[in-house]
PDB file of N, CA and C in Angstrom:
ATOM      1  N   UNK A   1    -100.247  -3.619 -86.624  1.00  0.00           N
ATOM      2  CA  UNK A   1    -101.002  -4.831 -86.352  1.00  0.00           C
ATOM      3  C   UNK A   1    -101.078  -5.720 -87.595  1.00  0.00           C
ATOM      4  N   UNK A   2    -100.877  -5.257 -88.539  1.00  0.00           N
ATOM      5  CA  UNK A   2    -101.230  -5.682 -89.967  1.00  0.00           C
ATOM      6  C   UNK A   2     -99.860  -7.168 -90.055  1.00  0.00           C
ATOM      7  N   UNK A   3     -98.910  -5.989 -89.730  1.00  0.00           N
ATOM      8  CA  UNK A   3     -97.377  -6.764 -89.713  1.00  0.00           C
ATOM      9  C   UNK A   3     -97.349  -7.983 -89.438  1.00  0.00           C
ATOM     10  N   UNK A   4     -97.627  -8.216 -87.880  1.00  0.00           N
ATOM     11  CA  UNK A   4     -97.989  -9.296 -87.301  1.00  0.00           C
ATOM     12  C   UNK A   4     -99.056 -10.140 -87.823  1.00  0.00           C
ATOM     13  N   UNK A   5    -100.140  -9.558 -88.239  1.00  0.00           N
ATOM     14  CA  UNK A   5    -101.105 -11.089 -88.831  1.00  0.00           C
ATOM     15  C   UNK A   5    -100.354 -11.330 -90.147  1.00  0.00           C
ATOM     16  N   UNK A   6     -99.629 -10.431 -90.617  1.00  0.00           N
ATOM     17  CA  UNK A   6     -99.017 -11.110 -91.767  1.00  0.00           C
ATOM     18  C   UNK A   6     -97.669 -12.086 -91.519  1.00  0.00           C
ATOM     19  N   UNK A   7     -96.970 -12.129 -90.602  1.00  0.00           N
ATOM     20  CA  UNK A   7     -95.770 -12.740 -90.344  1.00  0.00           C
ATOM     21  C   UNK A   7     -96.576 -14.160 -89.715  1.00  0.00           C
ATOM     22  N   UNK A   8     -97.787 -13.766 -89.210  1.00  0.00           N
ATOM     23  CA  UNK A   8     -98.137 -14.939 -88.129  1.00  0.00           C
ATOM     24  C   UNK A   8     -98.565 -15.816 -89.698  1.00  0.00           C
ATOM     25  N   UNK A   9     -99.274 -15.396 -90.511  1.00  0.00           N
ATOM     26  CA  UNK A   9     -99.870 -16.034 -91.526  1.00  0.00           C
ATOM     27  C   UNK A   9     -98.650 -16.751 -92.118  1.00  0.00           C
ATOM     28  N   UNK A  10     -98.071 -15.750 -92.335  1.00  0.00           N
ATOM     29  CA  UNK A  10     -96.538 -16.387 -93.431  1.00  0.00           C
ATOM     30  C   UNK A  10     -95.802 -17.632 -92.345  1.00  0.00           C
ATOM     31  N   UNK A  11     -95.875 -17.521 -91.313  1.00  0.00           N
ATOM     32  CA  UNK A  11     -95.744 -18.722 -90.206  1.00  0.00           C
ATOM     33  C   UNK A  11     -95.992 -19.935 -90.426  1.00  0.00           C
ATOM     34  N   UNK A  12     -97.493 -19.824 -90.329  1.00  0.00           N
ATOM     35  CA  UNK A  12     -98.508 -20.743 -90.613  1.00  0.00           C
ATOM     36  C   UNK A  12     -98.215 -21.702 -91.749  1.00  0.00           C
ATOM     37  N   UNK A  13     -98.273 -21.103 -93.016  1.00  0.00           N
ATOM     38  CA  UNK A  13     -98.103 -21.244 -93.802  1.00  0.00           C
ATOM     39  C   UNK A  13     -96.748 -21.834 -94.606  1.00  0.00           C
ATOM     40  N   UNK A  14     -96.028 -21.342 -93.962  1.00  0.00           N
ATOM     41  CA  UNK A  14     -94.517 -22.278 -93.556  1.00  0.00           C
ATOM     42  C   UNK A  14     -94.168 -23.620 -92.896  1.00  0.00           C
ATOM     43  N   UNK A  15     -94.727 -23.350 -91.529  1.00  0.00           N
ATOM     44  CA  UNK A  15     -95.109 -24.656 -90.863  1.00  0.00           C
ATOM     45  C   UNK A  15     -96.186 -26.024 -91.851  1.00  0.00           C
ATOM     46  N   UNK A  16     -96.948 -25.237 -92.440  1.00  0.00           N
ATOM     47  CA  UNK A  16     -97.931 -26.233 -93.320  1.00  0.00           C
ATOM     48  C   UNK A  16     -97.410 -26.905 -93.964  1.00  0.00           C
ATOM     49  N   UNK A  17     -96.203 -26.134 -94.671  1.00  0.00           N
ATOM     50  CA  UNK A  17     -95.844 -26.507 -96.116  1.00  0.00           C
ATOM     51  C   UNK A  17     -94.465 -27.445 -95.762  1.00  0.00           C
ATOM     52  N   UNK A  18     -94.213 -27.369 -94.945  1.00  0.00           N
ATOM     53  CA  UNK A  18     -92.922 -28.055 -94.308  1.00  0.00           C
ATOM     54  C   UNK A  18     -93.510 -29.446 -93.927  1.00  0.00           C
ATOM     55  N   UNK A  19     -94.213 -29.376 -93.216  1.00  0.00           N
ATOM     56  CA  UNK A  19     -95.237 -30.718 -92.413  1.00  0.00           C
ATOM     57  C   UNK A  19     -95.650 -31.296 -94.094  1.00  0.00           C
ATOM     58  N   UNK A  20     -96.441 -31.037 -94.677  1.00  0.00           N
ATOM     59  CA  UNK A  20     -96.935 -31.666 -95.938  1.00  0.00           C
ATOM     60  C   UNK A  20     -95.676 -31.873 -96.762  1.00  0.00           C
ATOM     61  N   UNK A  21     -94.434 -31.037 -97.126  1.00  0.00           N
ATOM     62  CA  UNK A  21     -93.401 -31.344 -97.678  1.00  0.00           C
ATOM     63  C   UNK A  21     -92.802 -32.922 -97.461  1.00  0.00           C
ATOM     64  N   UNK A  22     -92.793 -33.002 -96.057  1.00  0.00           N
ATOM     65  CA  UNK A  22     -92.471 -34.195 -95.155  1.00  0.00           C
ATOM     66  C   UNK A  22     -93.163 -35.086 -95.649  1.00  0.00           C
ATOM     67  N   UNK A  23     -94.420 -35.109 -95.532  1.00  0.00           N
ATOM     68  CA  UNK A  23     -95.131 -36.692 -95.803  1.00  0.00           C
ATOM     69  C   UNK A  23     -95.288 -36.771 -97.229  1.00  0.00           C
ATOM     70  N   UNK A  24     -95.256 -35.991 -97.622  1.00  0.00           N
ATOM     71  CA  UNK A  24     -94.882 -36.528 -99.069  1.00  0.00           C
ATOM     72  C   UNK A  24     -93.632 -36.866 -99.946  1.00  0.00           C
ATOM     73  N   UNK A  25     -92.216 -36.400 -99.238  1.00  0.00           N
ATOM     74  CA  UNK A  25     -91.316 -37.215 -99.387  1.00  0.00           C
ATOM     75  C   UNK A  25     -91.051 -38.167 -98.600  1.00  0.00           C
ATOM     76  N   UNK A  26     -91.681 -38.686 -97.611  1.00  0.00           N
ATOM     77  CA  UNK A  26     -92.039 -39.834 -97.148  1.00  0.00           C
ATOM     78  C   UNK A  26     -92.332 -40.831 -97.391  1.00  0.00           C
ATOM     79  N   UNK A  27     -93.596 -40.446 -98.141  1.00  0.00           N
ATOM     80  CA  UNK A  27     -94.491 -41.653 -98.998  1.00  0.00           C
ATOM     81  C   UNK A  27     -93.673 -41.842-100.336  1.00  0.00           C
ATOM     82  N   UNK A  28     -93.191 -40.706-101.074  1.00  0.00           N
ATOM     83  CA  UNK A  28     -92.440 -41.144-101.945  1.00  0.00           C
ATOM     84  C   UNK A  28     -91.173 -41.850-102.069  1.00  0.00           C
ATOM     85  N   UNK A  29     -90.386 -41.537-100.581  1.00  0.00           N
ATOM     86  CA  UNK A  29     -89.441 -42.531-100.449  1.00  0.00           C
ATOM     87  C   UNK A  29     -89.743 -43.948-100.525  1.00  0.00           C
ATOM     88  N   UNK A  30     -91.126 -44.080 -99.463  1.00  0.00           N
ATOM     89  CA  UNK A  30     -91.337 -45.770 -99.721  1.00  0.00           C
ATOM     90  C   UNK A  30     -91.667 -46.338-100.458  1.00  0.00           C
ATOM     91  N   UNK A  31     -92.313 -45.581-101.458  1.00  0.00           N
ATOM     92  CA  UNK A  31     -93.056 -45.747-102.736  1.00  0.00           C
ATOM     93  C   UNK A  31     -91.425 -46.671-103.557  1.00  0.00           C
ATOM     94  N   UNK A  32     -90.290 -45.327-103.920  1.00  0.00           N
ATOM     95  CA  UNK A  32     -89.177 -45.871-104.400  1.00  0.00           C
ATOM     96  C   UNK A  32     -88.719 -46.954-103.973  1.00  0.00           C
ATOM     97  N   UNK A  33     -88.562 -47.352-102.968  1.00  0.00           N
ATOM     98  CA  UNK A  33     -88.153 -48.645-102.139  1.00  0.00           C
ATOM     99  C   UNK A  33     -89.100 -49.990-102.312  1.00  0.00           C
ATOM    100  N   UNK A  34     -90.538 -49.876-102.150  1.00  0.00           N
ATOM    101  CA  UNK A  34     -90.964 -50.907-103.078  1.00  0.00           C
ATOM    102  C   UNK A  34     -91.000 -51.352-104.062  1.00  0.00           C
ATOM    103  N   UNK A  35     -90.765 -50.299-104.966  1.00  0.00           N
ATOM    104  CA  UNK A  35     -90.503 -50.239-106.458  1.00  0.00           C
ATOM    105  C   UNK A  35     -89.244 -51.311-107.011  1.00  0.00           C
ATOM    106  N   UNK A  36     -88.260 -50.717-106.298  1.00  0.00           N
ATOM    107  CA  UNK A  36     -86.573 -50.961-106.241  1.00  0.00           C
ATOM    108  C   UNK A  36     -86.435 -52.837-105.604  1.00  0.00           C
ATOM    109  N   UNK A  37     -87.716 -52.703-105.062  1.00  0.00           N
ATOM    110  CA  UNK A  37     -87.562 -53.838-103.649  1.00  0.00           C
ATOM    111  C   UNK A  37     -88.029 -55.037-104.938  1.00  0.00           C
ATOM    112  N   UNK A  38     -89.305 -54.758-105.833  1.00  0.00           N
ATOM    113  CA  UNK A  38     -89.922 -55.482-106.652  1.00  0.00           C
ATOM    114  C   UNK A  38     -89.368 -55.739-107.766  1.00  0.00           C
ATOM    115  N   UNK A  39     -88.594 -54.599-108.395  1.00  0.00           N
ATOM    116  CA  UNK A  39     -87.305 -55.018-109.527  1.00  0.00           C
ATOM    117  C   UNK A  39     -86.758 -56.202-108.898  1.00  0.00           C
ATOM    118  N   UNK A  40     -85.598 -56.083-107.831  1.00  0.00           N
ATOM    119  CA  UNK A  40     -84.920 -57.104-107.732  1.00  0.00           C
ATOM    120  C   UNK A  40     -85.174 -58.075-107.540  1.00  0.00           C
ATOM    121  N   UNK A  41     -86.927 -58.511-106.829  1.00  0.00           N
ATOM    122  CA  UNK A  41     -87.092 -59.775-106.403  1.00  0.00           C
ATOM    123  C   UNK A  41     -87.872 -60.041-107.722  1.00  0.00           C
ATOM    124  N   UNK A  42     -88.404 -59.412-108.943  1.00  0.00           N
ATOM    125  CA  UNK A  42     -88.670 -59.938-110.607  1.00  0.00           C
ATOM    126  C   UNK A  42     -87.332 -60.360-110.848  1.00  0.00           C
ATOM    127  N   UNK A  43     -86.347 -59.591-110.956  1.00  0.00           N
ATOM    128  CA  UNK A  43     -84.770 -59.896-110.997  1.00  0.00           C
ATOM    129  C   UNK A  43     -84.399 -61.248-111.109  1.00  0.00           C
ATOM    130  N   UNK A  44     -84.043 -61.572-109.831  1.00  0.00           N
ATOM    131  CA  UNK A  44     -83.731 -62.739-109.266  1.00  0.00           C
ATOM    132  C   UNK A  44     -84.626 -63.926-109.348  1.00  0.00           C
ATOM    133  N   UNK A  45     -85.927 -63.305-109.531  1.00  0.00           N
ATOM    134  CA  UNK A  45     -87.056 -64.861-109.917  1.00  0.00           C
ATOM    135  C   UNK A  45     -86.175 -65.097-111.472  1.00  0.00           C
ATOM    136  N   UNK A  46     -86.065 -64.131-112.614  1.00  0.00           N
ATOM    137  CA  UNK A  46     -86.176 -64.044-113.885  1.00  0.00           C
ATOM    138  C   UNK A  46     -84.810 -64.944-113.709  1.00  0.00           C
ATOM    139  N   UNK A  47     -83.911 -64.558-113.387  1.00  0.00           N
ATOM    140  CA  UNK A  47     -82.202 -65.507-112.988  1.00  0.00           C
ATOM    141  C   UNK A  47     -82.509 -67.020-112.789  1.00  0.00           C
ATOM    142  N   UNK A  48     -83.317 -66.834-111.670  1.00  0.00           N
ATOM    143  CA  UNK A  48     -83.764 -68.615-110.890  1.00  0.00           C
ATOM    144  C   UNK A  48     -84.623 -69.373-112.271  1.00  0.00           C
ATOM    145  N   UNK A  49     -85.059 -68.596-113.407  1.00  0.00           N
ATOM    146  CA  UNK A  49     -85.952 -69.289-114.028  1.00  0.00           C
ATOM    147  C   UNK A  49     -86.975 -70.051-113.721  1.00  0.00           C
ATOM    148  N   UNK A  50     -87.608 -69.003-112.497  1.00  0.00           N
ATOM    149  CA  UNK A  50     -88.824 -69.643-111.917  1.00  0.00           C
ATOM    150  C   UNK A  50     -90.119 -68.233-112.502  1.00  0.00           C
ATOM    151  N   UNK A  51     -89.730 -67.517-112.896  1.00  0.00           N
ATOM    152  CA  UNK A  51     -90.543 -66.237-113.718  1.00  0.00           C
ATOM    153  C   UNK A  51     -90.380 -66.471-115.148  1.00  0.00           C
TER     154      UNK A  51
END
């Protein structure tokens, strides 16, 4: 019986870490992409000589 609450736990605990893995390379993807998004449009102001 032990077996099983331990596999079910290690389950659990898998599933958790997978789901939270996810949204946090999630958020960090978009995070990079605004980042990337705000370089180029400083970029291109700094070019236009309107920055």
């Amino acid at each position: 019986m032990e077996n099983i609450q331990y596999f079910m736990a290690l389950l659990a605990a898998l599933v958790i870490g997978v789901f939270l893995i996810k949204k946090i390379t999630g958020c960090i993807f978009r995070i990079v992409i605004a980042v990337i998004m705000l370089a180029i449009i400083g970029w291109a102001l700094t070019v236009l000589h309107l920055l």
